[in-house]
C-alpha atoms as a PDB file:
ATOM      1  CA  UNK A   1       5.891 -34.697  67.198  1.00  0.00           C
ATOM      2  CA  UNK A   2       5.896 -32.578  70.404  1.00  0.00           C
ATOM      3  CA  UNK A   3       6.079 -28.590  70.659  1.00  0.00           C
ATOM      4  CA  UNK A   4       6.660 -28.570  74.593  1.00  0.00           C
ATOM      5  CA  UNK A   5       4.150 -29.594  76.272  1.00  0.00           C
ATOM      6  CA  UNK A   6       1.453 -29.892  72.864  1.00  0.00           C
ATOM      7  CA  UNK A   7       1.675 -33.424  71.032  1.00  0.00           C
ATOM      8  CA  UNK A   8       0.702 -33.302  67.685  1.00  0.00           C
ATOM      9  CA  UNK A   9      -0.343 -35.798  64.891  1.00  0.00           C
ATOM     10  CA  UNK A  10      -1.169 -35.333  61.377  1.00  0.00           C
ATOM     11  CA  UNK A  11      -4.251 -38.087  60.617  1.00  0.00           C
ATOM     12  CA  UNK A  12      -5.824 -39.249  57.398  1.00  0.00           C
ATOM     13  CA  UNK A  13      -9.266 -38.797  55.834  1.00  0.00           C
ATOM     14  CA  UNK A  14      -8.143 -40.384  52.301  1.00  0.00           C
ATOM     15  CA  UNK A  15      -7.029 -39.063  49.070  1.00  0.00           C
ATOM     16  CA  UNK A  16      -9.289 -36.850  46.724  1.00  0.00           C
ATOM     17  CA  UNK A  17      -8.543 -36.942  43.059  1.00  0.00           C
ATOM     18  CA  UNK A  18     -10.420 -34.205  40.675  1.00  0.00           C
ATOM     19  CA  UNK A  19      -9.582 -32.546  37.910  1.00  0.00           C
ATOM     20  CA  UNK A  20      -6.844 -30.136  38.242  1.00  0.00           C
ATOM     21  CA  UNK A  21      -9.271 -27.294  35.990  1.00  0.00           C
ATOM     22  CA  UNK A  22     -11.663 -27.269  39.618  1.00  0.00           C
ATOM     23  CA  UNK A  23      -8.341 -25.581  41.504  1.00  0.00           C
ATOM     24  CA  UNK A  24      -6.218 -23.533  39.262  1.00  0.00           C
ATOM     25  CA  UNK A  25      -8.504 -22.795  36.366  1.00  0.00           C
ATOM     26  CA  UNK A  26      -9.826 -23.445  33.216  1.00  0.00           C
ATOM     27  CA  UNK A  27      -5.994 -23.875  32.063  1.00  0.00           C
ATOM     28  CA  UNK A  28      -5.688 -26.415  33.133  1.00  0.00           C
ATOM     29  CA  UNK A  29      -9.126 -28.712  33.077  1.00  0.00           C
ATOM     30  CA  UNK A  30      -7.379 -31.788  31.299  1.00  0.00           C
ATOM     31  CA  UNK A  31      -4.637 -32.540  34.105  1.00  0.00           C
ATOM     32  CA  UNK A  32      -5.765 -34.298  36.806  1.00  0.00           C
ATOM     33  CA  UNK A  33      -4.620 -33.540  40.297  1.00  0.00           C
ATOM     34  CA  UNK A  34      -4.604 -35.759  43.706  1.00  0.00           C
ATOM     35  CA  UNK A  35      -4.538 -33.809  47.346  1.00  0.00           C
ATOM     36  CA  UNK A  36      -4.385 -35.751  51.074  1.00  0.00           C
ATOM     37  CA  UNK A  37      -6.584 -34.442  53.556  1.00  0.00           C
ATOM     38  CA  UNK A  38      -4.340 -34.385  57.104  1.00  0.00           C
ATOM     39  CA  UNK A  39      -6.564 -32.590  59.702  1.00  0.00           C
ATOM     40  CA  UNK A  40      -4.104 -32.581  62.713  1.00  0.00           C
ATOM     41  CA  UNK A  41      -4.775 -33.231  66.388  1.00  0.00           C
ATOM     42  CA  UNK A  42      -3.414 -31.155  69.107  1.00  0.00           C
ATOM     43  CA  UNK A  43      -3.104 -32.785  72.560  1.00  0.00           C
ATOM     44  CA  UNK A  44      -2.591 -30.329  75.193  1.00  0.00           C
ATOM     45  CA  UNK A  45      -2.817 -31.547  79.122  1.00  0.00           C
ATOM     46  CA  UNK A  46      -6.500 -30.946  79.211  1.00  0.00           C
ATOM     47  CA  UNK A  47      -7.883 -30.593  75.988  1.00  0.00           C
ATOM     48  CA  UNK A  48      -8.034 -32.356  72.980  1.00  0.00           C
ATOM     49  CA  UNK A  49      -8.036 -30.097  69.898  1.00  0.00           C
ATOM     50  CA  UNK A  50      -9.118 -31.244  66.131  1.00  0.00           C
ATOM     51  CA  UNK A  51      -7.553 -29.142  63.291  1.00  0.00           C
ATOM     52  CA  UNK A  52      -9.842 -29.052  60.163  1.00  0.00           C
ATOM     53  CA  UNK A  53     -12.202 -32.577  59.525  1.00  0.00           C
ATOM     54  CA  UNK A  54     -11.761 -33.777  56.375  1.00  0.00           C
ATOM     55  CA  UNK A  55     -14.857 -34.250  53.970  1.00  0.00           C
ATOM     56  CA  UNK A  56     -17.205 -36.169  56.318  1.00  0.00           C
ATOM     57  CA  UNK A  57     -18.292 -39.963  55.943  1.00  0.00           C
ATOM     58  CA  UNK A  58     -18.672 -39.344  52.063  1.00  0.00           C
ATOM     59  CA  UNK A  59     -18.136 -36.363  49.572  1.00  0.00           C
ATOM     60  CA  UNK A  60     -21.396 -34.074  49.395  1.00  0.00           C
ATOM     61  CA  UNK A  61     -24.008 -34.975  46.234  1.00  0.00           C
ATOM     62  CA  UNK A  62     -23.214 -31.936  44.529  1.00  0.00           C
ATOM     63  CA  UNK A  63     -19.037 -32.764  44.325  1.00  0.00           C
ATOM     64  CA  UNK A  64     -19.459 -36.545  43.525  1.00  0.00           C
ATOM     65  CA  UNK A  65     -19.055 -35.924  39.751  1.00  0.00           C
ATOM     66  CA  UNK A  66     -15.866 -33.786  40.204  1.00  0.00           C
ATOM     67  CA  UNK A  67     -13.834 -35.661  42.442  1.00  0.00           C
ATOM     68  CA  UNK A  68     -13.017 -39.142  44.069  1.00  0.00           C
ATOM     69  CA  UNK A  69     -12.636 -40.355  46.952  1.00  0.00           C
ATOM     70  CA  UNK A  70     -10.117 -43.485  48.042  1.00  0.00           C
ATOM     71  CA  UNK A  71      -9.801 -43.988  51.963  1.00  0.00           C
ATOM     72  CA  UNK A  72      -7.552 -47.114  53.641  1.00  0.00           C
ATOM     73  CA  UNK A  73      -8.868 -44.969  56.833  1.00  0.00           C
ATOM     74  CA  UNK A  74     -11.748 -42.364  57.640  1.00  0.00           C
ATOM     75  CA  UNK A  75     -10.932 -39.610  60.183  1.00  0.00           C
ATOM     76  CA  UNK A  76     -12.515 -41.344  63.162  1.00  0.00           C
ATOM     77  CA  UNK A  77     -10.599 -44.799  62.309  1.00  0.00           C
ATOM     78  CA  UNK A  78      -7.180 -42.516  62.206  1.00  0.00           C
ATOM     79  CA  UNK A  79      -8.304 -41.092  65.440  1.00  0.00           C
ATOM     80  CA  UNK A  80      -9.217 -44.205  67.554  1.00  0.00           C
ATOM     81  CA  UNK A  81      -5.786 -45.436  65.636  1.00  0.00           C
ATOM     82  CA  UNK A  82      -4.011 -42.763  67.650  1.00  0.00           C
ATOM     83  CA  UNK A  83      -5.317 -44.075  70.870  1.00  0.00           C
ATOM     84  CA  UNK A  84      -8.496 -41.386  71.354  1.00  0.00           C
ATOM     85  CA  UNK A  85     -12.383 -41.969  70.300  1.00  0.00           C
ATOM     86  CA  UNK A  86     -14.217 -39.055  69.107  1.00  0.00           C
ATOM     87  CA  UNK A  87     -15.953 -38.331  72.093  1.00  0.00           C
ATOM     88  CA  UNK A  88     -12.609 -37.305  73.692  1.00  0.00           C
ATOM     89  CA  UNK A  89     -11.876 -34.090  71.191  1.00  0.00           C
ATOM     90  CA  UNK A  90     -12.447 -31.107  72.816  1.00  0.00           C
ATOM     91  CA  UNK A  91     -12.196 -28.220  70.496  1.00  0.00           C
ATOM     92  CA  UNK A  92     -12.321 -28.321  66.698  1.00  0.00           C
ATOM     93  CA  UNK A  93     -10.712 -25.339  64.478  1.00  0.00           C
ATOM     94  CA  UNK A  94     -11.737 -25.166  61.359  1.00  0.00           C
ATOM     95  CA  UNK A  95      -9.658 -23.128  58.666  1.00  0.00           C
ATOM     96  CA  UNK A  96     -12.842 -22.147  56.589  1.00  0.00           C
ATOM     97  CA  UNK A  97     -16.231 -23.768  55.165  1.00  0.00           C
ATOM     98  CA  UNK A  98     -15.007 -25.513  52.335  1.00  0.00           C
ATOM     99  CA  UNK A  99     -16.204 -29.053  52.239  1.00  0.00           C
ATOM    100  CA  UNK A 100     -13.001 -31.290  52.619  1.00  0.00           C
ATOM    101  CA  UNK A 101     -12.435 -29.519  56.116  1.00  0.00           C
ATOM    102  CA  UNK A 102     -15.574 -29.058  57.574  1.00  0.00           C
ATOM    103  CA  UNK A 103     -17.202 -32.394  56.470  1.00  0.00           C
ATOM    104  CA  UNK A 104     -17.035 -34.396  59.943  1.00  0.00           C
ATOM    105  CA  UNK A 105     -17.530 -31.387  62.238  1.00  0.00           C
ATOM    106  CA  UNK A 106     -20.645 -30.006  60.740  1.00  0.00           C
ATOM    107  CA  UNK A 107     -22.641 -32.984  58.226  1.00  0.00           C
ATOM    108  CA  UNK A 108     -23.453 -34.447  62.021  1.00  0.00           C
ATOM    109  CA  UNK A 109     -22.433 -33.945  64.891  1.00  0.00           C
ATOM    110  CA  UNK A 110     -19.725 -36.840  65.381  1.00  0.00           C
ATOM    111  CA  UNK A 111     -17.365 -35.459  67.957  1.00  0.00           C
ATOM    112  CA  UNK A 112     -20.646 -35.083  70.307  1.00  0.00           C
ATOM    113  CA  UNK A 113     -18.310 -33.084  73.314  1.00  0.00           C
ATOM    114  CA  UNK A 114     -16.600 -30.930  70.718  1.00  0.00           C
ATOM    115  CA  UNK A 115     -17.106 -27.355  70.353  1.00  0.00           C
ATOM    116  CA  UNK A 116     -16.160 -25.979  66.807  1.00  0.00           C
ATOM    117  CA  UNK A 117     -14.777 -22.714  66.099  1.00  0.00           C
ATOM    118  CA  UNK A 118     -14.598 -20.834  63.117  1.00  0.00           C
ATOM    119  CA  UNK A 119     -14.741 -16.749  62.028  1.00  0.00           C
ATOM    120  CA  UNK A 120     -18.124 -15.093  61.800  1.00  0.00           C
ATOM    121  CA  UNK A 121     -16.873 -13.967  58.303  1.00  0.00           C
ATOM    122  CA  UNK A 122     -15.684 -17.345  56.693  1.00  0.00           C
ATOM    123  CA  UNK A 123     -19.313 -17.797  58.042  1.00  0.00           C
ATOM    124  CA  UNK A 124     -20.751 -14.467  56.266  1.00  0.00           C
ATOM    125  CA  UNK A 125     -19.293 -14.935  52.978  1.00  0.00           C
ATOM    126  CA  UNK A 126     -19.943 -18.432  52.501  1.00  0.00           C
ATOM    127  CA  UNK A 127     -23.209 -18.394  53.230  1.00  0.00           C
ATOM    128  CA  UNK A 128     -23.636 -15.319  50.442  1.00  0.00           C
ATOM    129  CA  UNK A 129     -22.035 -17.806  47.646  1.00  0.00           C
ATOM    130  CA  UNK A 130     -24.191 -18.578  44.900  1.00  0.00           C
ATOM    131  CA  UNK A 131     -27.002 -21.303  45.267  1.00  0.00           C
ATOM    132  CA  UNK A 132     -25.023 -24.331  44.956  1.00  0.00           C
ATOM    133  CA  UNK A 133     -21.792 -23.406  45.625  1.00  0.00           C
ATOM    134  CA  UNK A 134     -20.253 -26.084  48.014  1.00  0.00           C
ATOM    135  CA  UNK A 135     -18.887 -23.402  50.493  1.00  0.00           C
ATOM    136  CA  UNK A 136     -23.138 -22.291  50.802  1.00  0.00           C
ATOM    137  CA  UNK A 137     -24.013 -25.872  52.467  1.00  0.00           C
ATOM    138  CA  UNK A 138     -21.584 -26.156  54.789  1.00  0.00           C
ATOM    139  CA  UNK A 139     -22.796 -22.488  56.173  1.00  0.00           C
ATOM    140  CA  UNK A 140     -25.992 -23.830  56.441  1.00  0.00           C
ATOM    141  CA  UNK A 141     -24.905 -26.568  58.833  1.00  0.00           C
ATOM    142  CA  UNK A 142     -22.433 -24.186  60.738  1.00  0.00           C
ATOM    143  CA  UNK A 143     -25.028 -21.854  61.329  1.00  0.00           C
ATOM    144  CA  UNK A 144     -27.137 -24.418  62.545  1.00  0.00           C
ATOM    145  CA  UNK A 145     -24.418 -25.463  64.712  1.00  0.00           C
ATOM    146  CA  UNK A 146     -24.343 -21.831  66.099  1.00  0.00           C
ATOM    147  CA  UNK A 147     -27.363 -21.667  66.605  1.00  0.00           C
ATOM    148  CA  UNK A 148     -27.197 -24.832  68.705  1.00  0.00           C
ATOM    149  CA  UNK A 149     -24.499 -23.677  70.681  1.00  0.00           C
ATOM    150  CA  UNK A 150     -21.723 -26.167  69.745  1.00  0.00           C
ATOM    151  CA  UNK A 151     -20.250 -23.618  67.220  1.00  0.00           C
ATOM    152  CA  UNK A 152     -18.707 -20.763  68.239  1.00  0.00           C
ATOM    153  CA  UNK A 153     -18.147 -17.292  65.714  1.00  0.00           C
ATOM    154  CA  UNK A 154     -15.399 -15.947  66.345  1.00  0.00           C
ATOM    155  CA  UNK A 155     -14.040 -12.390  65.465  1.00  0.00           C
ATOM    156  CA  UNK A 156     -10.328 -12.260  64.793  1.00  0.00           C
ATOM    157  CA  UNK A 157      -7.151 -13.966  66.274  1.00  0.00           C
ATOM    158  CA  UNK A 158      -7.918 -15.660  69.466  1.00  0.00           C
ATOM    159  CA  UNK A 159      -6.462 -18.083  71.597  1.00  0.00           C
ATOM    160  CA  UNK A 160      -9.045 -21.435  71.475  1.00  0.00           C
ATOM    161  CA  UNK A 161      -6.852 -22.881  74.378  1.00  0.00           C
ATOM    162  CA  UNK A 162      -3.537 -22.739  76.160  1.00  0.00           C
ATOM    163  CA  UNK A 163      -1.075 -23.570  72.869  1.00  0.00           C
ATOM    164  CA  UNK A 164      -3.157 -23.021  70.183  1.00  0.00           C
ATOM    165  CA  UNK A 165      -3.829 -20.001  68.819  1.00  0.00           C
ATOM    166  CA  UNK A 166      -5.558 -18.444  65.570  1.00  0.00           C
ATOM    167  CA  UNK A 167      -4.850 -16.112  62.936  1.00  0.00           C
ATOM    168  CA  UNK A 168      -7.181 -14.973  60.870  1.00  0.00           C
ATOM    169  CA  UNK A 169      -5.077 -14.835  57.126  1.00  0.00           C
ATOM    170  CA  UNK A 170      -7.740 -13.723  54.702  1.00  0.00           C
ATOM    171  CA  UNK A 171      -7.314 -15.166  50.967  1.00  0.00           C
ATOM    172  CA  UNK A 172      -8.354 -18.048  50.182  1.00  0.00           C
ATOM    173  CA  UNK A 173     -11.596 -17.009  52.153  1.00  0.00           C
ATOM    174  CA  UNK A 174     -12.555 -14.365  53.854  1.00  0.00           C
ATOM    175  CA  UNK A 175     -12.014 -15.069  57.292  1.00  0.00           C
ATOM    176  CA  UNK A 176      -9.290 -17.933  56.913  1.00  0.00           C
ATOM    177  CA  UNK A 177      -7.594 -18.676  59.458  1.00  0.00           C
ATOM    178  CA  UNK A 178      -4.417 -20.230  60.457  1.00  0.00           C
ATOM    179  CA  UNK A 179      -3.587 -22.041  63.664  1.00  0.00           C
ATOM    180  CA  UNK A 180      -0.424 -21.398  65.480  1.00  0.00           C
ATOM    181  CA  UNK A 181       0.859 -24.093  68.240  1.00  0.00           C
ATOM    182  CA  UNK A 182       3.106 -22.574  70.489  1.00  0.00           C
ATOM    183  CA  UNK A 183       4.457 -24.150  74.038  1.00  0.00           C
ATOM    184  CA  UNK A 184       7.530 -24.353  75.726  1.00  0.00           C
ATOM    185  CA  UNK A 185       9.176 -21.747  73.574  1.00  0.00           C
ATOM    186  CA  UNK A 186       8.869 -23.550  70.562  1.00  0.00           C
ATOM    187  CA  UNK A 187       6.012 -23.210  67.442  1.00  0.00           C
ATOM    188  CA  UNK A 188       4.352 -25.176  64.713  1.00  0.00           C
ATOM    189  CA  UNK A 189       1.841 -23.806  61.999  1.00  0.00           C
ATOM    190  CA  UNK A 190      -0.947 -25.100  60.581  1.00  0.00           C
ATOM    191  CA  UNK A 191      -2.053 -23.354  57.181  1.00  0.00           C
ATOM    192  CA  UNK A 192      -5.393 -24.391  56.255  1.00  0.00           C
ATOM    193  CA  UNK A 193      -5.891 -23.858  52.249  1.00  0.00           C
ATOM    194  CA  UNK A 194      -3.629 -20.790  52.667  1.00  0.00           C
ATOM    195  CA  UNK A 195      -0.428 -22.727  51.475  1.00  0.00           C
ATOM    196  CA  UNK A 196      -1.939 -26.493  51.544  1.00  0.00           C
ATOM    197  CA  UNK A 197       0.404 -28.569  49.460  1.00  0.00           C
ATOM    198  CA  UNK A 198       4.132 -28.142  47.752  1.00  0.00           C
ATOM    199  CA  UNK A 199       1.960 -26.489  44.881  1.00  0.00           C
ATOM    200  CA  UNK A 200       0.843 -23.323  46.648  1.00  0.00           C
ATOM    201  CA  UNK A 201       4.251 -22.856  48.540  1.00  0.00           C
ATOM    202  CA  UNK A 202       4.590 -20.633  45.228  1.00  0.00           C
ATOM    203  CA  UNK A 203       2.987 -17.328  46.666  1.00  0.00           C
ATOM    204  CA  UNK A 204       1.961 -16.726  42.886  1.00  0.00           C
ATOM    205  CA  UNK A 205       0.506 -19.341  42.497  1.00  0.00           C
ATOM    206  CA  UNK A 206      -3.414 -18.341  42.715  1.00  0.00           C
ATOM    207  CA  UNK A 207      -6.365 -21.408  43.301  1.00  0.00           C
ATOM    208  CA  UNK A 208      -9.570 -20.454  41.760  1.00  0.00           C
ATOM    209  CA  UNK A 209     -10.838 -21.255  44.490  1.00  0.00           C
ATOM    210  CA  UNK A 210      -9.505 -17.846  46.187  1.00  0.00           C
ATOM    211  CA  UNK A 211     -11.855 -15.185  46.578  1.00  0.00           C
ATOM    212  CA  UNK A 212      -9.284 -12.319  47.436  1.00  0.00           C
ATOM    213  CA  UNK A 213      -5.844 -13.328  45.434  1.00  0.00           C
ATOM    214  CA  UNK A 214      -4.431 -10.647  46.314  1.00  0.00           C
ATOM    215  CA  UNK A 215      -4.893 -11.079  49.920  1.00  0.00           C
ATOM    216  CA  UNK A 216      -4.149 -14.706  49.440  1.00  0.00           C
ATOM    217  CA  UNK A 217      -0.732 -13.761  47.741  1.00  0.00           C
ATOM    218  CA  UNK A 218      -0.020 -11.775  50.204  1.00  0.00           C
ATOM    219  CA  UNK A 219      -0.362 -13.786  53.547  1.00  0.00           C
ATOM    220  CA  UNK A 220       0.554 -16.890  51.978  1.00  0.00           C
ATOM    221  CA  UNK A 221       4.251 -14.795  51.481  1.00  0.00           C
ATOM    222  CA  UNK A 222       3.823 -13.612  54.669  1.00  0.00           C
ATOM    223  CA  UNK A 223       3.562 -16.819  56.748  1.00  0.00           C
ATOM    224  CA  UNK A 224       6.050 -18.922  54.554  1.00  0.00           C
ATOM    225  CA  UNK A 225       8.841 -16.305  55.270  1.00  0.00           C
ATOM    226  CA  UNK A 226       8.075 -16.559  58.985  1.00  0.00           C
ATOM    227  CA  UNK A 227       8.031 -20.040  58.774  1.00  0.00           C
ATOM    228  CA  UNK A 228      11.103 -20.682  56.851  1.00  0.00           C
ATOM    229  CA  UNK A 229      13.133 -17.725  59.110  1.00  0.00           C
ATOM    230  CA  UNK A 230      11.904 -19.607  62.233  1.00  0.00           C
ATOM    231  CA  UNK A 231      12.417 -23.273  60.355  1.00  0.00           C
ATOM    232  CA  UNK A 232       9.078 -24.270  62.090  1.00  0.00           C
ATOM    233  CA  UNK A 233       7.232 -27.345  61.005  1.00  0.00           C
ATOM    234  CA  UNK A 234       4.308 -26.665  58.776  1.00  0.00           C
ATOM    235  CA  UNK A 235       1.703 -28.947  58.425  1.00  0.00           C
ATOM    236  CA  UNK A 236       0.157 -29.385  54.735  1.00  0.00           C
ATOM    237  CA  UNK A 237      -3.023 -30.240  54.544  1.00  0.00           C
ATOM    238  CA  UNK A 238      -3.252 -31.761  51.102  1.00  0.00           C
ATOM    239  CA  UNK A 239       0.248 -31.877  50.501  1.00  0.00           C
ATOM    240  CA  UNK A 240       0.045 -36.443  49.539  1.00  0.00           C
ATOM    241  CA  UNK A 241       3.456 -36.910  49.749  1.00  0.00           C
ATOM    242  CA  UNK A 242       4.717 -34.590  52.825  1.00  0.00           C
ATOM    243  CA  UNK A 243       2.657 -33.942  56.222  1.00  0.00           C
ATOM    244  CA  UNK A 244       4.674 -32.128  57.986  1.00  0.00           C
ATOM    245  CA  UNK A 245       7.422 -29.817  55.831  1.00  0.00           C
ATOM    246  CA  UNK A 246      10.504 -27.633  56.697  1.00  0.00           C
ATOM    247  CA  UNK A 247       9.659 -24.290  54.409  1.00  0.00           C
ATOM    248  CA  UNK A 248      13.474 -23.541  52.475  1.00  0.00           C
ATOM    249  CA  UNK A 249      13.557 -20.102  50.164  1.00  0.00           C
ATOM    250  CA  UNK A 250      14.304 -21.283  45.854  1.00  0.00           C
ATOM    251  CA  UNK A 251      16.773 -19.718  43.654  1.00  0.00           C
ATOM    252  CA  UNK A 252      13.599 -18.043  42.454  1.00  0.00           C
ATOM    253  CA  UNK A 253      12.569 -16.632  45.364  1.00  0.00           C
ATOM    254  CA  UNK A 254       9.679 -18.636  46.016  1.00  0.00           C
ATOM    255  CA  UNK A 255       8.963 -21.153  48.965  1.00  0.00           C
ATOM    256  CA  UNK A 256       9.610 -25.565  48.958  1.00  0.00           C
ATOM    257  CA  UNK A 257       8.680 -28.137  51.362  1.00  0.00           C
ATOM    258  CA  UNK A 258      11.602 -30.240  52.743  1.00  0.00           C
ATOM    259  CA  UNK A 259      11.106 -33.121  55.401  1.00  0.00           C
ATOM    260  CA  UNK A 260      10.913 -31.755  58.635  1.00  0.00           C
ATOM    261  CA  UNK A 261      13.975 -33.550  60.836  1.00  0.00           C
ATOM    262  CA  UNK A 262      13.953 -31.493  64.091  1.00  0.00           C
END
C-alpha cells in the first residue's frame, strides 16, 4: 500500500506457536496460541526504513522449549522477495526489546548500513529484568549496539525520517513505542505489542507480558479510537490471519480488525 509518497509492505518472519499460559497467564496454560511476526518496511524517496525484525535466524536457547517456530520465508528472504537486499535498509525502529522484534537487528548485525533506534527506557528496564528473562539479552546486544554506534537511544517521540514518526505508548514496556507513517495528508500506524493481533484489540484484555497494565490499557484505548475515528490502516504484528486491519468500535464497546479496503 502507499500513504503519499511512503510505500509500505508488511513481510514475514514465520509463525510462532507457544502455549497460550506464556501471554495471558496462568489461566490459561493448556490452550495453545499461534501469532505471525509482520515487521513492515517503509520506503520513503531516500530511505529505507525496517519496522520491528522478527526473532532473528532462530528463536534464542532460552525460548526453544516454549515456543515453535515454522518459516516458508525468513525476514531477509521476504525482503530480497520485495525487490531490496538487506544492505539497502536504512533505519530500523524497533517497538521494544522483546525477542520476536529485535531478533535480526541486534543477534548480528545483518542489515550492515542500518542504524536502529529504540527508547533509552525500553533499554533501561529491560536490561533491569531478572537474570534470564528474554527481554535482559536482547539489552545486552542493544547496548552493545549503542555502544558501537549503530544504535541510537532515543528519548521520547521523534521523527526517525521524513514520514515516519514515533510515539512512545508505554504499557506493554516501558518505553514502547509506536510508529506513525504520515505523507501526503494521509496516515498509517504501526502498534508494536501495544495492540498486536485481533486478541488485544480488547483494551481489557491484559498480556502478562505487560509490565504497566494500566498504562497498557490505557494507550492501547487511546490509539484504537484514533485509529478507528480516522479509519487508518493498522498494521498487526502477530495478528496470522490479518496484516493490515481497518479498527471498527463492537456493540461492547471494545475494538475489531476488519480488512483494510482503502
Amino acid at each position: 500500500m502507499r500513504i503519499g509518497e511512503v510505500e509500505l509492505r508488511a513481510l514475514e518472519d514465520g509463525i510462532f506457536t507457544t502455549a497460550a499460559g506464556n501471554l495471558l497467564g496462568d489461566d490459561s496454560l493448556r490452550a495453545r496460541i499461534r501469532g505471525a511476526l509482520q515487521p513492515v518496511l517503509a520506503v520513503t524517496a531516500e530511505h529505507i526504513v525496517l519496522l520491528d525484525a522478527g526473532f532473528g535466524p532462530e528463536i534464542p536457547p532460552g525460548l526453544k522449549e516454549s515456543y515453535t517456530l515454522r518459516r516458508e520465508r525468513s525476514l531477509p528472504q521476504s525482503l530480497r522477495e520485495a525487490g531490496y537486499e538487506p544492505e539497502d535498509v536504512t533505519h530500523i525502529v524497533l517497538s521494544h526489546l522483546d525477542p520476536d522484534h529485535a531478533g535480526w537487528a541486534l543477534q548480528e548485525r545483518h542489515f550492515p548500513n542500518a542504524t536502529v533506534y529504540l527508547q533509552r527506557a525500553a533499554l533501561e528496564e529491560a536490561a533491569g529484568m531478572p537474570a534470564g528473562h528474554p527481554r535482559r539479552e536482547v539489552a545486552a546486544s542493544a547496548r552493545h549496539a549503542a555502544e558501537e554506534d549503530w544504535a541510537v537511544l532515543l528519548e521520547g517521540d521523534v521523527q526517525i525520517v521524513p514520514g515516519v514518526r514515533v510515539e512512545v505508548r508505554p504499557g506493554h514496556a516501558a518505553g514502547h513505542q509506536i510508529v506513525w507513517i504520515e505523507s501526503g495528508g494521509e496516515a498509517a500506524l504501526f502498534t508494536g505489542d501495544l495492540a498486536p493481533s485481533n486478541i488485544f484489540l480488547n483494551p481489557d484484555l491484559i498480556s502478562s507480558a505487560d509490565t504497566d497494565p494500566e498504562a497498557a490499557r490505557r494507550n492501547r484505548a487511546e490509539i484504537l479510537s484514533e485509529a478507528e475515528r480516522r479509519r487508518l490502516p493498522v498494521f498487526l504484528y502477530h495478528e496470522p490471519t490479518l496484516a493490515v486491519a481497518r479498527i471498527l468500535r463492537t456493540e461492547k464497546g471494545g475494538f475489531k480488525g476488519v480488512p483494510f479496503e482503502g
